[in-house]
Protein backbone atom coordinates (compact mmCIF):
# COMPACT_ATOMS: atom_id res chain seq x y z
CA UNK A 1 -52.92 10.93 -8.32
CA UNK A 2 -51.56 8.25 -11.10
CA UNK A 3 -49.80 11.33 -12.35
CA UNK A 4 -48.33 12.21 -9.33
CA UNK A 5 -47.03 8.90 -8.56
CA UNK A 6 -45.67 8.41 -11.91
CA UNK A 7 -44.03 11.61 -12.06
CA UNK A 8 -42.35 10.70 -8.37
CA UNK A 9 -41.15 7.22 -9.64
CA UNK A 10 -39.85 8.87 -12.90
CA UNK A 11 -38.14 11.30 -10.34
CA UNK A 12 -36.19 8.95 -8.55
CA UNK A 13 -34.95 6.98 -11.64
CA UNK A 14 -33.59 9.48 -12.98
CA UNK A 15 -31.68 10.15 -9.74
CA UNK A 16 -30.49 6.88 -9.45
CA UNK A 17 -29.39 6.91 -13.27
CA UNK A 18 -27.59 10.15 -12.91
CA UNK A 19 -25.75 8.17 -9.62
CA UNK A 20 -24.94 4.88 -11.75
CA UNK A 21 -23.52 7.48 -14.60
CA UNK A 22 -21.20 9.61 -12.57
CA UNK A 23 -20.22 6.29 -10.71
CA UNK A 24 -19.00 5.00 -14.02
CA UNK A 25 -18.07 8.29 -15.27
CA UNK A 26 -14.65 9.14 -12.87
CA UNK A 27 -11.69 7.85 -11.74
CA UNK A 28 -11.27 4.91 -8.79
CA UNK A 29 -11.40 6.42 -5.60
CA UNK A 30 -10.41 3.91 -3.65
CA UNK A 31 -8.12 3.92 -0.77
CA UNK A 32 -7.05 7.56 -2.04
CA UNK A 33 -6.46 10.53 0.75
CA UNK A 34 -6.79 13.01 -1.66
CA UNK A 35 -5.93 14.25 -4.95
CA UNK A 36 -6.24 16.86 -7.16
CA UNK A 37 -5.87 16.94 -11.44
CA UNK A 38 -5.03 20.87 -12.88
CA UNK A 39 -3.51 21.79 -16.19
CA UNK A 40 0.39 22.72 -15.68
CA UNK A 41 -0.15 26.57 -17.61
CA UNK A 42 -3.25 28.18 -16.79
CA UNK A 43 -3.72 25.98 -12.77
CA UNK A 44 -7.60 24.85 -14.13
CA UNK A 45 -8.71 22.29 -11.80
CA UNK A 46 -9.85 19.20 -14.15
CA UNK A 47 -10.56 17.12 -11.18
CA UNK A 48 -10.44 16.75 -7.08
CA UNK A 49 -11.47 15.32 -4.12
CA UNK A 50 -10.60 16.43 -0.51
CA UNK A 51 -7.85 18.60 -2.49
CA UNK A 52 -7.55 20.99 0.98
CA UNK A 53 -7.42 18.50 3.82
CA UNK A 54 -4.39 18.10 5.21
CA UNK A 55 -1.77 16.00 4.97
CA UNK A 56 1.53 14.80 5.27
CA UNK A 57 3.80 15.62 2.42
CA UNK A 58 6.34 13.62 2.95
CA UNK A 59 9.23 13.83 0.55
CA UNK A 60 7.16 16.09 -2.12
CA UNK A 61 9.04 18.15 0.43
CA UNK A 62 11.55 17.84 -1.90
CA UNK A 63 9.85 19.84 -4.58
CA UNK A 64 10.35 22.89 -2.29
CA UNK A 65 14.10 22.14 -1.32
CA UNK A 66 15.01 22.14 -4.90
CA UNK A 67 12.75 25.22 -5.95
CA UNK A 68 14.11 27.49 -3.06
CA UNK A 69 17.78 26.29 -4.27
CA UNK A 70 16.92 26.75 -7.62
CA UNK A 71 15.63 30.26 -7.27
CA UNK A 72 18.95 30.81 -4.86
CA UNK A 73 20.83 30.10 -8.27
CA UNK A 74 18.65 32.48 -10.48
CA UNK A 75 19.00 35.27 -8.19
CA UNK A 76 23.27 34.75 -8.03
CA UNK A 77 23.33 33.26 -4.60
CA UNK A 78 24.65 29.81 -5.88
CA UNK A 79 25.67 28.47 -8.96
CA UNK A 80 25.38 24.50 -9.92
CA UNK A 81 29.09 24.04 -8.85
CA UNK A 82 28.90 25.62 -5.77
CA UNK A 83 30.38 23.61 -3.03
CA UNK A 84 27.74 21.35 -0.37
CA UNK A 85 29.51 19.72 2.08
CA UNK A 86 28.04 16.48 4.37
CA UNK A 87 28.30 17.82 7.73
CA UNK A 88 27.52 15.26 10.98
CA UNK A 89 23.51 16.74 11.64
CA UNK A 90 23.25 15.81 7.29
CA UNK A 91 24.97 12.47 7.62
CA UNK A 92 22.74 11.75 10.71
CA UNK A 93 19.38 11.24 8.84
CA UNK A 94 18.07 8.14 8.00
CA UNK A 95 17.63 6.50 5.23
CA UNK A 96 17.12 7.00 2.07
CA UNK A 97 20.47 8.40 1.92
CA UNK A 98 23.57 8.48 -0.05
CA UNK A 99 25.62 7.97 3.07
CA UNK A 100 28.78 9.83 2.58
CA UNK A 101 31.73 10.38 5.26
CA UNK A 102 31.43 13.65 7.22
CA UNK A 103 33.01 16.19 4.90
CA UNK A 104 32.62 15.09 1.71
CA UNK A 105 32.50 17.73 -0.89
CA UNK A 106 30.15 17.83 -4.01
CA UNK A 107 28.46 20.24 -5.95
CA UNK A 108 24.91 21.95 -5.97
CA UNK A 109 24.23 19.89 -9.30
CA UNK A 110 24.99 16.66 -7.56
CA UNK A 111 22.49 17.16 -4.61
CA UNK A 112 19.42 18.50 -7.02
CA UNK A 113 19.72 15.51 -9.00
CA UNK A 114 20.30 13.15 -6.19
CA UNK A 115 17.20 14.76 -4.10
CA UNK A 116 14.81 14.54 -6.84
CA UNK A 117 15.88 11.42 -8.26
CA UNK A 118 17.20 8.98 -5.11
CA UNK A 119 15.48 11.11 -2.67
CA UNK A 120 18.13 11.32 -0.14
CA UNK A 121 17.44 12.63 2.75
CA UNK A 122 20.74 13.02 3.89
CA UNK A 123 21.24 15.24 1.00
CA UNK A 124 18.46 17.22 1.54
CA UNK A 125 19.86 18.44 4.93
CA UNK A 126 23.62 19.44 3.49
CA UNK A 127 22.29 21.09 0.59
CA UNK A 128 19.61 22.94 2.74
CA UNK A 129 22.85 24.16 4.92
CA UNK A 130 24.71 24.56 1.95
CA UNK A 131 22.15 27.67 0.34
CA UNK A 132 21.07 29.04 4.02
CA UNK A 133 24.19 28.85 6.09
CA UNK A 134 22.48 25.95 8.59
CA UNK A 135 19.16 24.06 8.67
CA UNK A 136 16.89 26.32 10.63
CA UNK A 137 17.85 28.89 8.39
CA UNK A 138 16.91 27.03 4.92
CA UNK A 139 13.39 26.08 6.75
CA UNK A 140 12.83 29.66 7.41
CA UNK A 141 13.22 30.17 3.58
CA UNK A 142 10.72 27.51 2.38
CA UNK A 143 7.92 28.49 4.31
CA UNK A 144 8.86 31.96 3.05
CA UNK A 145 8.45 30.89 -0.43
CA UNK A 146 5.36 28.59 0.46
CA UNK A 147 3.78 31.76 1.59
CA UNK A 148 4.84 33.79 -1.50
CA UNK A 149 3.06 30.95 -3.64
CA UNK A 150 0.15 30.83 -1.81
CA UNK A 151 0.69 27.86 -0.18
CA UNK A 152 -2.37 28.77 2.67
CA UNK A 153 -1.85 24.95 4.48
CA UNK A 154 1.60 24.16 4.51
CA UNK A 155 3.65 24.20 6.96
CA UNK A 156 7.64 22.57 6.70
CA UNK A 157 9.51 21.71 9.42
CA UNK A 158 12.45 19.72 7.61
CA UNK A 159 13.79 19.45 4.14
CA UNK A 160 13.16 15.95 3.38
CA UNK A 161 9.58 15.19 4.32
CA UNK A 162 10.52 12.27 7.23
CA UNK A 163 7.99 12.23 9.82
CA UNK A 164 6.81 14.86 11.85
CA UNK A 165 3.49 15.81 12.46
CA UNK A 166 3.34 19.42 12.94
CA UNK A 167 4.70 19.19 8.71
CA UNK A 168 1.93 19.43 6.80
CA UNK A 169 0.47 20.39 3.52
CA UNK A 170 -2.52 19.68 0.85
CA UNK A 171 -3.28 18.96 -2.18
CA UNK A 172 -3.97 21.66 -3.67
CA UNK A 173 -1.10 23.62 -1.99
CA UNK A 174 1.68 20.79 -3.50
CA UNK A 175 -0.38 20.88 -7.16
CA UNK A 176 0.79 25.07 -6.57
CA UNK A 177 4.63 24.35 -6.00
CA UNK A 178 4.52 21.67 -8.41
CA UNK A 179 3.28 24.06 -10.95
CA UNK A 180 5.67 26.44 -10.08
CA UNK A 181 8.72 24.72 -9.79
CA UNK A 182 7.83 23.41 -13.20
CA UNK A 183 7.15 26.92 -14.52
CA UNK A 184 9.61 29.13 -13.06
CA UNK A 185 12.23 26.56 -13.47
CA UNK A 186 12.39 24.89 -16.36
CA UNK A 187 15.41 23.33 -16.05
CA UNK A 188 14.44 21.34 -13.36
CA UNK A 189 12.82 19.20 -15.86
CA UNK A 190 15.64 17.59 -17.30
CA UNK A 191 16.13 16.29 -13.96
CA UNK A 192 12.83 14.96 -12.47
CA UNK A 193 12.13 13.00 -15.75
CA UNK A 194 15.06 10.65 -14.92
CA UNK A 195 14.22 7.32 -13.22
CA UNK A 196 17.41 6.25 -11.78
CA UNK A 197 20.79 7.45 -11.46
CA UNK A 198 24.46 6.20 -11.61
CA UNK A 199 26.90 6.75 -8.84
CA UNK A 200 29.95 4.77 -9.48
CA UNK A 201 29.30 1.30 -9.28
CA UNK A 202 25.51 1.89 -7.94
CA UNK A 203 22.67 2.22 -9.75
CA UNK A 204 19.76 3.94 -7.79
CA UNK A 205 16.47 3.87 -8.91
CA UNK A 206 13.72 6.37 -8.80
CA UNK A 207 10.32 5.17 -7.01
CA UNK A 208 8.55 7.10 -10.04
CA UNK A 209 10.18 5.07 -12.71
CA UNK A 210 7.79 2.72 -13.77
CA UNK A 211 5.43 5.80 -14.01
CA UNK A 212 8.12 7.57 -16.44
CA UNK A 213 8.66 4.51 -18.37
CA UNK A 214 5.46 3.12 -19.39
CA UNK A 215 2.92 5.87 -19.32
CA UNK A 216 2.67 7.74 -22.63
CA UNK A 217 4.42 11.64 -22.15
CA UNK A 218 5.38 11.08 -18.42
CA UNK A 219 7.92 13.59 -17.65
CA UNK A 220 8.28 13.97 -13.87
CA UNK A 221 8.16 14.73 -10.94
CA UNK A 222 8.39 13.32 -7.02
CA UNK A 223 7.17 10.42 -4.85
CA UNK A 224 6.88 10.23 -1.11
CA UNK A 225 6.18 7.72 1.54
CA UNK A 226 6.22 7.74 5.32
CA UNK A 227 3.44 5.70 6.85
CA UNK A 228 1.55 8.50 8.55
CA UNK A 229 0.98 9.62 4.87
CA UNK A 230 0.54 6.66 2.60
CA UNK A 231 2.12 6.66 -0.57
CA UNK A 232 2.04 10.60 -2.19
CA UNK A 233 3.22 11.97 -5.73
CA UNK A 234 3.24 14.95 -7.95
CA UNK A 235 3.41 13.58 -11.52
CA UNK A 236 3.18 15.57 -14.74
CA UNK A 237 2.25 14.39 -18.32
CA UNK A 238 2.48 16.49 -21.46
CA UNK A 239 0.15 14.85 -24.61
CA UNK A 240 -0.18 16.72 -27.63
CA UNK A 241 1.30 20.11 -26.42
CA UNK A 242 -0.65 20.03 -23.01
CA UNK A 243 0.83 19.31 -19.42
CA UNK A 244 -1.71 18.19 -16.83
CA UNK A 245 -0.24 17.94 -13.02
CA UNK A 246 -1.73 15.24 -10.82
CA UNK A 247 -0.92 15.66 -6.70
CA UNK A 248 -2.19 11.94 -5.04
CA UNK A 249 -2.15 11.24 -1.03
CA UNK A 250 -2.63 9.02 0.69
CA UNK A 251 -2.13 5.39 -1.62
CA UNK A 252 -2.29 2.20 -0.62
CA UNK A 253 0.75 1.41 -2.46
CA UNK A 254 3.50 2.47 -4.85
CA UNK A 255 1.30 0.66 -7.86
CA UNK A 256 -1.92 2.39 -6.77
CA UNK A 257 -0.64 5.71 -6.44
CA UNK A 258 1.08 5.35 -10.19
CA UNK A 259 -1.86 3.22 -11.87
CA UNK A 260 -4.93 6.05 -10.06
CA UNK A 261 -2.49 8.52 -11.24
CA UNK A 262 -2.45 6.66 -15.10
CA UNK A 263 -6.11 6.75 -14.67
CA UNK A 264 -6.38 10.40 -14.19
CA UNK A 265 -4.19 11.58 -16.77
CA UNK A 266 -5.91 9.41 -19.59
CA UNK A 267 -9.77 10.75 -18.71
CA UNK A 268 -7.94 14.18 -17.81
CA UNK A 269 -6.67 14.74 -21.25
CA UNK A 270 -10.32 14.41 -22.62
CA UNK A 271 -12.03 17.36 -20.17
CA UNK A 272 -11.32 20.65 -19.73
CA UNK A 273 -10.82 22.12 -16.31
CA UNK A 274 -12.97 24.84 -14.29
CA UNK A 275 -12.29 27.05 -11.30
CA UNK A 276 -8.18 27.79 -10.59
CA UNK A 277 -6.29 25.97 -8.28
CA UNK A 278 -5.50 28.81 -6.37
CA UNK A 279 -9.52 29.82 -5.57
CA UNK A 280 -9.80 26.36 -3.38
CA UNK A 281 -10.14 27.87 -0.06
CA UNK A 282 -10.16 27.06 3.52
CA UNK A 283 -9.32 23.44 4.64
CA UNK A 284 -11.69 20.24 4.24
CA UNK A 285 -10.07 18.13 7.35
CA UNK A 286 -7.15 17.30 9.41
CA UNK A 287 -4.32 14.74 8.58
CA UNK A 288 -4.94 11.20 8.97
CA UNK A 289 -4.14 9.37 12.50
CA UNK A 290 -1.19 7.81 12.95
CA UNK A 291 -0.52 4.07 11.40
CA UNK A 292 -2.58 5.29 8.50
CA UNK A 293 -0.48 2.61 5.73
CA UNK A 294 -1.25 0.06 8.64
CA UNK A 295 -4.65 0.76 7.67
CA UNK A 296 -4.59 1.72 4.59
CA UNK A 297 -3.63 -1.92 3.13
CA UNK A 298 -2.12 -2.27 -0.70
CA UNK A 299 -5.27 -3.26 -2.28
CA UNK A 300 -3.19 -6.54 -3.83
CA UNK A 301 -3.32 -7.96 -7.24
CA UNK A 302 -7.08 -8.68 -7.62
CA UNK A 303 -7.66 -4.92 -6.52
CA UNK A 304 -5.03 -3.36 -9.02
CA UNK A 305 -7.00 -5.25 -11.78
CA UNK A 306 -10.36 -4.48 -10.34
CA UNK A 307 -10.10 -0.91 -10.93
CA UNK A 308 -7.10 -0.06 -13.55
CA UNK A 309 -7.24 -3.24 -15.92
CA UNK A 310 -6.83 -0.94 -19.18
CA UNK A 311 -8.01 -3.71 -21.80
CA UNK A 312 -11.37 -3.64 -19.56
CA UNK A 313 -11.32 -0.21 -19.39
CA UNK A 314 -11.31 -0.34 -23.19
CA UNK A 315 -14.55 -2.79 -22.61
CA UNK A 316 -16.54 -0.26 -20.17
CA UNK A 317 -15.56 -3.30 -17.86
CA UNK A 318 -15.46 -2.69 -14.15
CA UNK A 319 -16.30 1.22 -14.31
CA UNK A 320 -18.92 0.94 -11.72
CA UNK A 321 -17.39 -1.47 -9.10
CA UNK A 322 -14.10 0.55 -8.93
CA UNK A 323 -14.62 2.14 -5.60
CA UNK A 324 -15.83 -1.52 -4.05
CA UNK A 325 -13.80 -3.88 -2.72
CA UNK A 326 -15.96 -6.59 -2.53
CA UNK A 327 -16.23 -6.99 -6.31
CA UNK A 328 -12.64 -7.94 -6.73
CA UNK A 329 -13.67 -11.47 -6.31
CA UNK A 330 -15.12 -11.30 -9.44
CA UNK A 331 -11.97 -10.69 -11.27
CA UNK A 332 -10.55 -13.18 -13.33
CA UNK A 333 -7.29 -14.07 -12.39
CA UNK A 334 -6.76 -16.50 -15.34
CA UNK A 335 -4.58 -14.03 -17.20
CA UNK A 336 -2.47 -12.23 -14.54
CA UNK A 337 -1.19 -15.17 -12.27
CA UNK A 338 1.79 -17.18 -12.99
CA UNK A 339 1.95 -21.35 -12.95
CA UNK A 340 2.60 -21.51 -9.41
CA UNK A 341 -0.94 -19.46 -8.34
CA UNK A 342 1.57 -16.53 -7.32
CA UNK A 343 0.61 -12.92 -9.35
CA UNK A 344 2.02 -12.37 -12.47
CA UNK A 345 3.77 -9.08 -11.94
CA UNK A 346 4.88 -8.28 -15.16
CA UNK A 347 1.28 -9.23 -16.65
CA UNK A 348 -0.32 -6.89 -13.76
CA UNK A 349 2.12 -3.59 -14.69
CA UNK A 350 1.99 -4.36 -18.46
CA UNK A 351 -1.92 -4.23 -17.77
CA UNK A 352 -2.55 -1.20 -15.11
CA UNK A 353 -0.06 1.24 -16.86
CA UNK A 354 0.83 -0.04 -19.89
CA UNK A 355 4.28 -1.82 -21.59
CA UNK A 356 7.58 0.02 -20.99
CA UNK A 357 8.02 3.16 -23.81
CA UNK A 358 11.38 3.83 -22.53
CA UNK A 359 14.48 1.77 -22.05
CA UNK A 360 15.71 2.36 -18.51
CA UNK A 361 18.85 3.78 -18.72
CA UNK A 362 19.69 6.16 -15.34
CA UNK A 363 22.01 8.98 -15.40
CA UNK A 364 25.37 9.74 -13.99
CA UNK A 365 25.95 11.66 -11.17
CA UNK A 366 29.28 11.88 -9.30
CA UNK A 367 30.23 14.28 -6.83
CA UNK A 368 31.41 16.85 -9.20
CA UNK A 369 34.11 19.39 -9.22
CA UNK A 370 32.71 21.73 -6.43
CA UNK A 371 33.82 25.42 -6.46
CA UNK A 372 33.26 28.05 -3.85
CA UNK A 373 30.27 28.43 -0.99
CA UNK A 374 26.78 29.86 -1.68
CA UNK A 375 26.64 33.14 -0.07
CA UNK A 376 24.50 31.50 2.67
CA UNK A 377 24.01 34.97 5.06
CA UNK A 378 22.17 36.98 1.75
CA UNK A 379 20.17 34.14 1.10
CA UNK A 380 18.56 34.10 4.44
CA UNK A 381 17.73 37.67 5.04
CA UNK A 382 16.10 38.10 1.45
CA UNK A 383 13.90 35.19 1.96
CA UNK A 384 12.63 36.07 5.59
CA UNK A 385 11.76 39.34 5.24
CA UNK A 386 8.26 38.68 4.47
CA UNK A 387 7.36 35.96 6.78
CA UNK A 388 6.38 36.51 10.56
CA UNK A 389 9.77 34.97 13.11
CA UNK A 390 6.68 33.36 15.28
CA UNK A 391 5.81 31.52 11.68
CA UNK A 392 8.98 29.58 11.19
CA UNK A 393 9.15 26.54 12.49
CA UNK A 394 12.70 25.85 13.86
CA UNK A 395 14.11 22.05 13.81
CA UNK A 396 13.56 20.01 16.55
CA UNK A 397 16.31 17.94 17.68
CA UNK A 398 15.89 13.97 17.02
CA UNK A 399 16.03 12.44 19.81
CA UNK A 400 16.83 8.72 17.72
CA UNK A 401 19.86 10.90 16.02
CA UNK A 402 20.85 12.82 18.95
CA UNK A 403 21.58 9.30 20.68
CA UNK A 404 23.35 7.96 17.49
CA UNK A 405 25.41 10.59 17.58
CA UNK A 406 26.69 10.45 21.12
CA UNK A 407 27.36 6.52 20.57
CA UNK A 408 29.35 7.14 18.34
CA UNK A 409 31.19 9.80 20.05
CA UNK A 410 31.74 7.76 22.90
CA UNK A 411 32.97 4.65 21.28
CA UNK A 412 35.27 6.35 19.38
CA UNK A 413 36.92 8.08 22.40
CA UNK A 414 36.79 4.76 24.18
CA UNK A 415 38.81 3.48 20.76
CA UNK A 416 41.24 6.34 21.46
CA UNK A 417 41.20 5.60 24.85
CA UNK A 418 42.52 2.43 24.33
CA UNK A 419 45.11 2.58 21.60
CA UNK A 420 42.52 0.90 19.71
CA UNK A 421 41.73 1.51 15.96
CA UNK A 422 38.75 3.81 15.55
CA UNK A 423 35.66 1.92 15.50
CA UNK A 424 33.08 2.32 12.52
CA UNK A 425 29.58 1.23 13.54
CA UNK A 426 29.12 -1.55 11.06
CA UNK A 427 25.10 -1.23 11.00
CA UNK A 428 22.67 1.75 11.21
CA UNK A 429 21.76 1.55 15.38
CA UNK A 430 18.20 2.41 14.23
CA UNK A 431 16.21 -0.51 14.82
CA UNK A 432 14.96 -2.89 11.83
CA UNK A 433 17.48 -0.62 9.71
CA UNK A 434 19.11 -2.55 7.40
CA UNK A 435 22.56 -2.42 6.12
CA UNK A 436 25.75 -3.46 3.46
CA UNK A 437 27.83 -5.79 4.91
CA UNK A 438 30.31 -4.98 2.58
CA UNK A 439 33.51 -3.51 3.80
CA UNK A 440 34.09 -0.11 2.51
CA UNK A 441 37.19 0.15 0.28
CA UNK A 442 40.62 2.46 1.88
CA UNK A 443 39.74 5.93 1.35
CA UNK A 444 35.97 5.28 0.35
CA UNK A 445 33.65 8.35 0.40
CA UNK A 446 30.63 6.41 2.07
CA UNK A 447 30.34 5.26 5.57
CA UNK A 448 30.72 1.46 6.50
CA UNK A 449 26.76 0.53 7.17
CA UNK A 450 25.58 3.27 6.22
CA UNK A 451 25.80 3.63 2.71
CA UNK A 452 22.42 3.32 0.40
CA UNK A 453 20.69 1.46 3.40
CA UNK A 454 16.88 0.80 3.15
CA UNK A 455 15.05 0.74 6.05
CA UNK A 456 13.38 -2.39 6.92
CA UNK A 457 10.56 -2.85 9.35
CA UNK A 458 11.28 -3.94 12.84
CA UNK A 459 9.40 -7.46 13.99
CA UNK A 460 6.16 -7.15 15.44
CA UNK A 461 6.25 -7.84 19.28
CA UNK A 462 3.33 -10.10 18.65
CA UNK A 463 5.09 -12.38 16.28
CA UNK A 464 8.35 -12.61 18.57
């Protein structure tokens, strides 16, 4: 009987040790939708959790415009000079955009690294019409591919990634394209490790770049954001000959998406992975509800060093109490806040993902000297053939940009009408959009108000 009971108590602390140690053993998994770690040549999962639920991809969209482009270029279709023009549907998206007048010309080259640098989504549409001959055509050619790559739970509907909830995708699918695109396309890499660009007198910064700058061998590759989503990324790291791939949904915040991501790669690059990417099967849940970054809150600067401090990583510090909230009041805050009780930061960035490796010094993109069309029809039918017509999604008109577009219509005959100059809307009509008052120079390629605006939220009813 003493035996018995001893063996039973023995029993259950050992379970309860094994608990504690794989507690301390992994990554934060805090206020994370989903992720998934694999190594960029042979697709070995290293880690994952809830890598096949779905969810929103926002504008790792992106990934897919460029690879379908990209393989459009490979296969003769296109060339990097080939002409993309801003038609009205392109120039019609929201922000982030570039902005530029209906008609603008630049080249193939210009919209890649604009896409998967500043993540324009206006962009994203002209280049998609550009390769495909008109938008539903270019969607018809990425779920083509996503099917080819064995993309089981993705579905795209647009080419930017801005909201719409029949768009949707996993984990694991986006770790597959991300692989891909870095595989099949290598020189796609030159671009994604940027973390800004230069367009004349702008600078536009990547949302990855503090990622690219301070973590040791960062080298790409996309961010997204819409609030159904969180904050998402596909990042890539190459240490000592080896790339790992990390896919994250569903952050609290651009910092927690880039410090959990930190935090994979450096316990990734000590394990080796298991079972393939590709042999995750079926789907483990449905997309969040909507509002999810309303609930979702950043976990603010006591949280960040709660769980990614890297001089108490060094320490063993925190390892178990990563996942709880409730022990971030027992962070010391001595060393991260500045004289005035405000965070410090500098001190918090320095101390999640390390000092800056890298000056930051974007690139320069201009619209380029654009030459010829992309021989849109051949594109279409070689990239459809494989995919069901009942499959592909076809656009649905925005209702928010339909209505833009007929106010402005309608003023402008009304200017006409009148013997008036034309009128330029001097603000994006979108509510809480913000935009430059400055006044747009004689013969400028960007639209007055509409050119690099960043959407700000609109006031809370409540709080009117």
């Amino acid at each position: 009987m003493i035996a018995s009971k001893t063996g039973r108590l023995t029993s259950v602390f050992v379970t309860l040790l094994v608990l504690v140690l794989c507690l301390s053993a992994g990554p934060a998994r805090a206020d994370i939708g989903a992720y998934v770690l694999i190594d960029a040549n042979s697709g070995a999962v290293i880690e994952q959790e809830n890598a096949t639920r779905k969810w929103y991809p926002a504008s790792l969209t992106k990934m897919m415009t460029a690879y379908v482009t990209l393989k459009a270029i490979r296969e003769g279709r296109a060339t990097l000079n080939s002409t993309v023009v801003q038609s009205k549907n392109s120039q019609a998206e929201p922000p982030s955009k570039m902005g530029f007048k209906v008609g603008t010309k630049f080249t193939v080259d210009t919209a890649l690294k604009i896409i998967l640098i500043k993540s324009a989504n206006d962009v994203a549409v002209a280049l998609g019409e550009a390769i495909a001959g008109s938008e539903a055509g270019f969607l018809a050619m990425m779920n083509a591919q996503a099917k080819q790559l064995g993309m089981t739970n993705t579905r795209f509907t647009n080419p930017h990634g801005l909201p719409d909830n029949n768009m949707v995708t996993t984990a694991r699918d986006m770790a597959i394209l991300a692989m891909a695109l870095r595989r099949d396309f290598p020189e796609a890499r030159e671009i994604y490790k940027h973390p800004g660009i230069r367009f004349g007198k702008k600078t536009l910064r990547s949302a990855n770049r503090e990622f690219l700058l301070r973590v040791p061998g960062a080298n790409g590759m996309k961010t997204g954001y819409i609030c159904n989503s969180g904050y998402n990324v596909a990042a890539s790291v190459t240490r000592g000959g080896r790339t790992l791939i990390a896919v994250i949904l569903g952050a609290g915040s651009g910092l927690e998406r880039t410090a959990f991501a930190r935090q994979l790669f450096d316990e990734g690059f000590r394990k080796r992975g298991g079972q393939n990417v590709t042999s995750l099967r079926g789907t483990s849940g449905n997309p969040p509800a909507n509002g999810y970054c309303r609930r979702n809150r950043s976990p603010g600067a006591k949280g960040y060093m709660a769980r990614f401090d890297m001089e108490n990583e060094k320490k063993g510090g925190f390892l178990f109490f990563k996942a709880n909230r409730k022990n971030d009041d027992k962070v010391d805050e001595a060393g991260f806040t500045l004289a005035n009780g405000k965070p410090d930061w500098a001190k918090i960035l320095d101390r999640t993902l390390g000092p800056r490796r890298i000056a930051y010094r974007p690139i320069t993109v201009g619209l380029g000297k654009p030459t010829g069309s992309p021989v849109a029809g051949a594109a279409v039918a070689v990239s459809v053939t494989d995919v069901e017509l009942e499959d592909v999604p076809l656009p649905v008109a925005n209702p928010v940009r339909r209505a833009e577009i007929e106010i402005r219509e309608k003023l402008q005959k009304t200017a006409e009408a009148s013997g008036a100059a034309a009128i330029v809307p001097t603000e994006d009509v979108r509510p809480g959009a913000a935009a430059s008052t400055a006044n747009a120079a004689p013969g400028s390629i960007f639209r007055k108000g509409m050119d690099f605006t960043v959407p700000v939220p609109a006031k809370s009813p409540l709080k009117q």
